[in-house]
Protein backbone atom coordinates (compact mmCIF):
# COMPACT_ATOMS: atom_id res chain seq x y z
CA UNK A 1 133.14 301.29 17.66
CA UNK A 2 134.67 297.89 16.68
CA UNK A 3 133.79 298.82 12.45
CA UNK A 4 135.55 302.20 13.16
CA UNK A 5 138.57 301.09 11.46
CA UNK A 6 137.33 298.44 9.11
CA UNK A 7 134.99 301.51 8.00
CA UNK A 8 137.67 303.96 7.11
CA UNK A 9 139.56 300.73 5.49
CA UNK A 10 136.97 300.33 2.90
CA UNK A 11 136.28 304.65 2.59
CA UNK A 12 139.98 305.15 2.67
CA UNK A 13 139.90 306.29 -1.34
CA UNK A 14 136.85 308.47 -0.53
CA UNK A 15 137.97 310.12 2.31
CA UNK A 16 141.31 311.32 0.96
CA UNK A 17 140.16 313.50 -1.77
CA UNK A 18 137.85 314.78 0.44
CA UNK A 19 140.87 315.64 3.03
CA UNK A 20 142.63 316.81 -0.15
CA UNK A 21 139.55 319.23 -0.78
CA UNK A 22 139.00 320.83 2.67
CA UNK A 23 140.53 324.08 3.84
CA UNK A 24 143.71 323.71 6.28
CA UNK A 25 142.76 321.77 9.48
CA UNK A 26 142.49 323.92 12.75
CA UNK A 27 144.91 323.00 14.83
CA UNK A 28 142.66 322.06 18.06
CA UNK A 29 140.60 319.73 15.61
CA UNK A 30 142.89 316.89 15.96
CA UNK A 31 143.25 316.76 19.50
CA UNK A 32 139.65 317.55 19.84
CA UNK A 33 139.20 314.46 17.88
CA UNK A 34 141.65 312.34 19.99
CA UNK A 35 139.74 313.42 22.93
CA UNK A 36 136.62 312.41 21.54
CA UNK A 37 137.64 308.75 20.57
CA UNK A 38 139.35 308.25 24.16
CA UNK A 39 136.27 309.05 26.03
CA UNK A 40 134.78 306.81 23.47
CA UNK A 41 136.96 303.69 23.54
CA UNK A 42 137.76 304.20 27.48
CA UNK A 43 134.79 302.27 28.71
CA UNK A 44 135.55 299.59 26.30
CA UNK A 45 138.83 299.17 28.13
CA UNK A 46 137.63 299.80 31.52
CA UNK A 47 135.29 296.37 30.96
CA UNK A 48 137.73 294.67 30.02
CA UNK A 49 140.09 295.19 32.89
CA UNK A 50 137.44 295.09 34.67
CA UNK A 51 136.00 291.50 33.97
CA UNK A 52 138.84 289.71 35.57
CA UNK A 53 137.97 291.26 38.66
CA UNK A 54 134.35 290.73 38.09
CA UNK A 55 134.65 287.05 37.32
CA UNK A 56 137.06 286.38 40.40
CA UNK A 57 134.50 288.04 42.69
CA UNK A 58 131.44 286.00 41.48
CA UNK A 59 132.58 283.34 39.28
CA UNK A 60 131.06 280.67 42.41
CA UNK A 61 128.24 282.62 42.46
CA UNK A 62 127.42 282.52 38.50
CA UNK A 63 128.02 278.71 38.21
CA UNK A 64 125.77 277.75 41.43
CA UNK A 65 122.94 279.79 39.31
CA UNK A 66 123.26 277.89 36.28
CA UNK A 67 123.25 274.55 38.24
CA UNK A 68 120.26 275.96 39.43
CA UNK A 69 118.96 276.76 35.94
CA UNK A 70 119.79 273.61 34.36
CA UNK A 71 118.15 271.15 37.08
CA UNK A 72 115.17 273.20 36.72
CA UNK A 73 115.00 273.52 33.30
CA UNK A 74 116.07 269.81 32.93
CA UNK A 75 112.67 268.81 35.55
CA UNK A 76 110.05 271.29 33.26
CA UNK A 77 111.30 269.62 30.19
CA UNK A 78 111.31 265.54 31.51
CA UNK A 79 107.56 266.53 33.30
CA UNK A 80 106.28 267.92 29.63
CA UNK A 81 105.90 271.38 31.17
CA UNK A 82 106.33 275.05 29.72
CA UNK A 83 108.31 277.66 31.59
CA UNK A 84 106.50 280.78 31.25
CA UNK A 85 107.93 283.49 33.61
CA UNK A 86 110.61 284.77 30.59
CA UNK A 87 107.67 285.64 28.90
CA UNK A 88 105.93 286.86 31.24
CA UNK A 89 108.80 289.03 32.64
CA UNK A 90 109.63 290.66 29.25
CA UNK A 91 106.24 291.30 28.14
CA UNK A 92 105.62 293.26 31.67
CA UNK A 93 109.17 294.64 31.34
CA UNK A 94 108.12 296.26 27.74
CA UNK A 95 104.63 298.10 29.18
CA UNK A 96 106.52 299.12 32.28
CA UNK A 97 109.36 300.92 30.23
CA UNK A 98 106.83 302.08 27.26
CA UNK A 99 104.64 303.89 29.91
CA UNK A 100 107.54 305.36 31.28
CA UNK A 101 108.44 307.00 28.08
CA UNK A 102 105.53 308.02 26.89
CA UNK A 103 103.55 309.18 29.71
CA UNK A 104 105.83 309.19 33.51
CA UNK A 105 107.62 312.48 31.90
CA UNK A 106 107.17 316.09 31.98
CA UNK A 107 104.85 316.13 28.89
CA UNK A 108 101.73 314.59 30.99
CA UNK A 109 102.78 316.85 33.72
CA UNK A 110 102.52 320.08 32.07
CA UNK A 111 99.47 318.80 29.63
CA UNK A 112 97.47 317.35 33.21
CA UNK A 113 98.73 317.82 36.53
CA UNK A 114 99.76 321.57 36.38
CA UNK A 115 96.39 322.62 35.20
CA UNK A 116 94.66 320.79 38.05
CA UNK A 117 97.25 322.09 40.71
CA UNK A 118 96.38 325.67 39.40
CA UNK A 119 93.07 325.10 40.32
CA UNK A 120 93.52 324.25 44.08
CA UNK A 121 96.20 326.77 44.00
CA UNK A 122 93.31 329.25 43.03
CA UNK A 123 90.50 327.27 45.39
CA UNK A 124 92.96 328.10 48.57
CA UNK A 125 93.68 332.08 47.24
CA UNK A 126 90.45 332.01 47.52
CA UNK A 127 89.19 329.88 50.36
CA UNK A 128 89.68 331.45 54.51
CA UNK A 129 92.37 330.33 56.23
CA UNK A 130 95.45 329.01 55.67
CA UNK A 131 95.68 325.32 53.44
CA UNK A 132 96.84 322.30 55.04
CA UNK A 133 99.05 321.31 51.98
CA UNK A 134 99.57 324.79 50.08
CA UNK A 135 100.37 324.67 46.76
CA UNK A 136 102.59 327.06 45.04
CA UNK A 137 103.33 326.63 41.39
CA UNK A 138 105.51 329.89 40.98
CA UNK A 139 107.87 328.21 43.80
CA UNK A 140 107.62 324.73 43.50
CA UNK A 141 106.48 324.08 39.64
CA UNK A 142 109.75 322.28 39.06
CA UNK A 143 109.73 319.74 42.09
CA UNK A 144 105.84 318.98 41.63
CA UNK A 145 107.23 317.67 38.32
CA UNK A 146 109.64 315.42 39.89
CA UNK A 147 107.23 314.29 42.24
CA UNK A 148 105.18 313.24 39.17
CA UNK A 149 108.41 311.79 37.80
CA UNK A 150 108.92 310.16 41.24
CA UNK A 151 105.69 308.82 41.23
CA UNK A 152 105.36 306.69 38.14
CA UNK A 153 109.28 305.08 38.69
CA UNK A 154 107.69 303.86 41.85
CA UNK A 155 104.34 302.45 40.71
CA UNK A 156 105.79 301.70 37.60
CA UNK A 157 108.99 299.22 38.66
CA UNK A 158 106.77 298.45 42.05
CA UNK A 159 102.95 298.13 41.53
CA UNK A 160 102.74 296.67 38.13
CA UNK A 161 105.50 293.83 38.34
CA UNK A 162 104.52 292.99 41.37
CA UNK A 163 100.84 292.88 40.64
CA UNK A 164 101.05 290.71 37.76
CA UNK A 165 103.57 288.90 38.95
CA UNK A 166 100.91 287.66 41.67
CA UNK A 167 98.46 287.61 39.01
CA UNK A 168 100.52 284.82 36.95
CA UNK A 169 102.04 282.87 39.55
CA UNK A 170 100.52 283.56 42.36
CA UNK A 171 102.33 280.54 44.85
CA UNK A 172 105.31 282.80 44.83
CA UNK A 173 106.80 284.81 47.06
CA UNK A 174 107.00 288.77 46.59
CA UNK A 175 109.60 288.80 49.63
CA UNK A 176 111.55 286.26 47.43
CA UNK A 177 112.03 288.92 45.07
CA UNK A 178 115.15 290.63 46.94
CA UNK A 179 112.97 291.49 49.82
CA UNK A 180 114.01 289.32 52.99
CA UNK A 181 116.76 291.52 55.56
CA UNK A 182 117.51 288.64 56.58
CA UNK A 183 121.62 288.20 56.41
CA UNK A 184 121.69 291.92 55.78
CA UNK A 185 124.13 292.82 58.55
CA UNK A 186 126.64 289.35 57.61
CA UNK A 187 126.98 291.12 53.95
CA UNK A 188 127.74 294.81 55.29
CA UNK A 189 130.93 294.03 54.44
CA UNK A 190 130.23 293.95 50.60
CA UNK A 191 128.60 297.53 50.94
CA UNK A 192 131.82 299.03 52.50
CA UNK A 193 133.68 297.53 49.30
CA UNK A 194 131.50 298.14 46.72
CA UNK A 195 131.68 301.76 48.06
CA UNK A 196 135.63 301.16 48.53
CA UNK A 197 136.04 301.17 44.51
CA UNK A 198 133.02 303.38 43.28
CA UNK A 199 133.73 306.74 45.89
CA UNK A 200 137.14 307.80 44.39
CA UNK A 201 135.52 306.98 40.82
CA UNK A 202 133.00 309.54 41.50
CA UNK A 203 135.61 312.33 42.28
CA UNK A 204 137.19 311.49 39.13
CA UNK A 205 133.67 311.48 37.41
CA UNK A 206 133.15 314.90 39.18
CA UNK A 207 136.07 316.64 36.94
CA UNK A 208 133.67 316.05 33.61
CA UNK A 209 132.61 319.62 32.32
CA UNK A 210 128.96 318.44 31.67
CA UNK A 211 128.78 316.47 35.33
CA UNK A 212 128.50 320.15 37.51
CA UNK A 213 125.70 320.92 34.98
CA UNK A 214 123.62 317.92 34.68
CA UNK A 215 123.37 316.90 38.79
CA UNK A 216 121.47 317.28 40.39
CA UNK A 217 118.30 316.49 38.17
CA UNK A 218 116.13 319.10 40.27
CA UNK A 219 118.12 322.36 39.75
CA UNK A 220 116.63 324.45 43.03
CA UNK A 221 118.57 321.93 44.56
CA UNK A 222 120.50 324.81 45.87
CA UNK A 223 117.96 327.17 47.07
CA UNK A 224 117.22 325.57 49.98
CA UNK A 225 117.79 322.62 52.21
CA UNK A 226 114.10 321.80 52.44
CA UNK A 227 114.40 321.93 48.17
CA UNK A 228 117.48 319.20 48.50
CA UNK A 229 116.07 316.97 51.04
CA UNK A 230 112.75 316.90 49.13
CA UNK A 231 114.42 316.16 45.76
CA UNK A 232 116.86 313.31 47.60
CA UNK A 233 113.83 311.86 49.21
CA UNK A 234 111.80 311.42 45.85
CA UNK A 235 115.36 310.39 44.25
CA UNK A 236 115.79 307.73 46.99
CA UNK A 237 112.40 306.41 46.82
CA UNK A 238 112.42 306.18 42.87
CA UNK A 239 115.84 304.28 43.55
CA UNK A 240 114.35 301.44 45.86
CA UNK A 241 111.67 301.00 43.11
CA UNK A 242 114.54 300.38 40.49
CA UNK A 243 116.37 298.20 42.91
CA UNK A 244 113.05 296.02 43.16
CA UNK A 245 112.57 296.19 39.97
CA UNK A 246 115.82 294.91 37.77
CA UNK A 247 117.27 293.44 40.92
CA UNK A 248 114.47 291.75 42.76
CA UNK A 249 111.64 291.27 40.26
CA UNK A 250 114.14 290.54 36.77
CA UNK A 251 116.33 288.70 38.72
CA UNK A 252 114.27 286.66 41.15
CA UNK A 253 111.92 285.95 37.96
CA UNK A 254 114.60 284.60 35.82
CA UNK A 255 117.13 282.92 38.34
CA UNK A 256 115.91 279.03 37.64
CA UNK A 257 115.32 280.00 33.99
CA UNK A 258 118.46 281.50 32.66
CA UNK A 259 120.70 281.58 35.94
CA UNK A 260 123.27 283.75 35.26
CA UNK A 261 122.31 284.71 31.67
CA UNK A 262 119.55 286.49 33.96
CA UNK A 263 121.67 289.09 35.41
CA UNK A 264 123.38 289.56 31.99
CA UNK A 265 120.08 290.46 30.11
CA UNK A 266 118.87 292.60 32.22
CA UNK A 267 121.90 295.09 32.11
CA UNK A 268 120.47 295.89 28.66
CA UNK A 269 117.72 297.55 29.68
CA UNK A 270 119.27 298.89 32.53
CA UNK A 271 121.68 300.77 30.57
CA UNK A 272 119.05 302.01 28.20
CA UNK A 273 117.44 304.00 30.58
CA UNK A 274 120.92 305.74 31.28
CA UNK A 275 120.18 307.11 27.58
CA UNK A 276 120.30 311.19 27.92
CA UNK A 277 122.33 311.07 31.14
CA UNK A 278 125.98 311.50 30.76
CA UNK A 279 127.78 309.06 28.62
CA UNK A 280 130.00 308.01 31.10
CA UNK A 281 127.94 307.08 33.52
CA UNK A 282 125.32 304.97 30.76
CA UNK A 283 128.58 302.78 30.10
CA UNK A 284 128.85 302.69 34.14
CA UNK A 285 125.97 301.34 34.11
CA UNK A 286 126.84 298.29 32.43
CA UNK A 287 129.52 297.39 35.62
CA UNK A 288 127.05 298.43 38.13
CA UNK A 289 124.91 296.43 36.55
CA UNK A 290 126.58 293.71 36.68
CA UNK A 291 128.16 294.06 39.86
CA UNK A 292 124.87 294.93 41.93
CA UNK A 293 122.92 291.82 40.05
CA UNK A 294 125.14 289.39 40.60
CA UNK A 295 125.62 290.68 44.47
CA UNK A 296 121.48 290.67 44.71
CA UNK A 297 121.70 286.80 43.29
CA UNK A 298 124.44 286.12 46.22
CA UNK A 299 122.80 287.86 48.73
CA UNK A 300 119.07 286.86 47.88
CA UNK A 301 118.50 290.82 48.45
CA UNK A 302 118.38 294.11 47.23
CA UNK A 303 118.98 296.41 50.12
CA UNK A 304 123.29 296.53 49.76
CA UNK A 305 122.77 297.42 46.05
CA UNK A 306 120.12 300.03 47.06
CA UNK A 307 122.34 301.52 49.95
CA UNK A 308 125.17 301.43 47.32
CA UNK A 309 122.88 303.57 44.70
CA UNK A 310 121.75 306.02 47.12
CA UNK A 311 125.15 306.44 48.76
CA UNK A 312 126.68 307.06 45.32
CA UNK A 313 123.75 309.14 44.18
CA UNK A 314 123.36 311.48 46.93
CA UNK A 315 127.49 311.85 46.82
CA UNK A 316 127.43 312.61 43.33
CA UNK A 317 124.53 315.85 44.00
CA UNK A 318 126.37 317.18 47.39
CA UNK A 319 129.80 317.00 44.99
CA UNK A 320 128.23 318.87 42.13
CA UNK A 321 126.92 321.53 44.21
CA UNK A 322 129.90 322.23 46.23
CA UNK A 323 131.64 322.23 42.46
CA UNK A 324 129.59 324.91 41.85
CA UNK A 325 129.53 326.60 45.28
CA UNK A 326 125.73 326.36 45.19
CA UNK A 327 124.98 324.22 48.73
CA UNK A 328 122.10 325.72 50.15
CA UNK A 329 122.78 328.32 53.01
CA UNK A 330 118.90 328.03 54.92
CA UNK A 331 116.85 325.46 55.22
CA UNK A 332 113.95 327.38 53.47
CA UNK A 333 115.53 329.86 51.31
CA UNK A 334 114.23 333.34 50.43
């Protein structure tokens, strides 16, 4: 956004005769335009009212982590050694998000999973007696893909980090990684504030035309309360995998490598998997980002950011549905 105006600088003698050319203007286009280049530029302005804040909060927090970094990089280098967990971390990062894409969607659901639920669905129409677990594609077809999708965030930012991890170094810690409740209850505080500044931001969020139609993900949300606790309880779960994963296994992997340069890189990919969701809330992402990851490093834990997420989450689903007057009205729903 930052070559927008050297751009039209150097196009300045193309685009007028083009102007010149076109038909009269509407007159909405120019406010339409104006529109589009605030919602634009606003998050670009929002970080950078926003850093002050950011750097007052955890400005002792960043500089104890690169202390931290620099006497441990300083010991590898004087004992001849070769710090390998950056590479290790981003190559594992890069399969976990690849398989993600390309198979932990609705593509491998519909091409495998559906086919063999149709199956037992047509084992137990079949069988006597009523099925432990029924299954019931016409109903459920939707959430079964979720529970895929569900499935695959967990095992993905979960199983394979952690697994490897082990596999590579295995004298650390996995409860290192964020894990420990210790000191949970002295940092409660931080929860009640972090949810302080992000609650009202979510009612103003809750006014953008595509919010009421995007949230929640699992759109029979509304047909019944069994449907919305389901969905919330595969949402939550797939949320404490992503907590584990970019704020216990990125961060805990890089803290004596890049100290706070760790919690910087990984908002990268954390944003990029905001991609397709609103735009607002991808550029949110950078903030929460950087907010959660740099409470995790202060905390040595995960579980405030992850209360946080699923506070904010399950807020933002119960708003959208009472935005649309669609909260369900029985708990399993005709």
């Amino acid at each position: 956004m930052f070559n927008l105006g050297s751009w039209l600088v150097a196009h300045l003698d193309r685009v007028r005769p083009l102007a010149e050319a076109r038909p009269r203007v509407a007159p909405g286009s120019s406010s339409a335009l104006a529109s589009t280049l605030l919602k634009a530029l606003f998050p670009i302005a929002a970080f950078i009212a926003l850093a002050p804040v950011l750097w007052f909060f955890f400005r002792r927090t960043w500089r104890e982590l690169d202390v931290e970094a620099h006497e441990h990089q300083r010991r590898t280098l004087a004992a001849g050694g070769y710090d390998r967990r950056p590479a290790v971390l981003f190559t594992i990062t890069a399969v976990v998000l690849m398989l993600q894409q390309y198979y932990g969607g609705r593509t491998v659901y519909d091409e495998h999973i559906r086919p063999w639920l149709r199956e037992i669905e047509l084992a137990q129409a079949l069988a006597q007696g009523a099925p432990v677990v029924p299954v019931s594609l016409r109903r459920y077809d939707e959430l079964y893909s979720y529970v895929w999708w569900s499935f695959t965030r967990v095992f993905g930012y979960v199983a394979i980090p952690m697994v490897g991890w082990k596999l590579c170094f295995p004298k650390d810690s996995l409860l290192d990684m964020g894990l420990r409740v210790r000191g949970l209850a002295q940092h409660a505080w931080i929860y009640l504030l972090c949810l302080a500044v992000v609650v009202p931001a979510v009612f103003i969020v809750a006014s953008a035309p595509d919010f009421g139609a995007y949230y929640p993900f699992y759109k029979q949300s509304s047909r019944s309360w069994f449907d919305l606790i389901a969905w919330e309880a595969m949402y939550f779960a797939q949320f404490f995998a992503l907590e584990i994963f970019f704020r216990g296994f990125w961060l805990a992997g890089l803290r004596q490598t890049l100290g706070s340069g760790a919690i910087f890189a990984m908002i990268v990919p954390y944003c990029m998997i905001h991609f397709g969701k609103p735009y607002l809330e991808a550029a949110g992402a950078v903030v929460a980002g950087i907010a959660l990851g740099s409470l995790a490093m202060r905390t040595k834990s995960i579980y405030s950011g992850f209360l946080v997420h699923v506070t904010i989450a399950l807020l933002m689903d119960i708003v959208a549905l009472s935005n649309r007057g669609a909260l369900p009205r029985s708990f399993w729903g005709t």
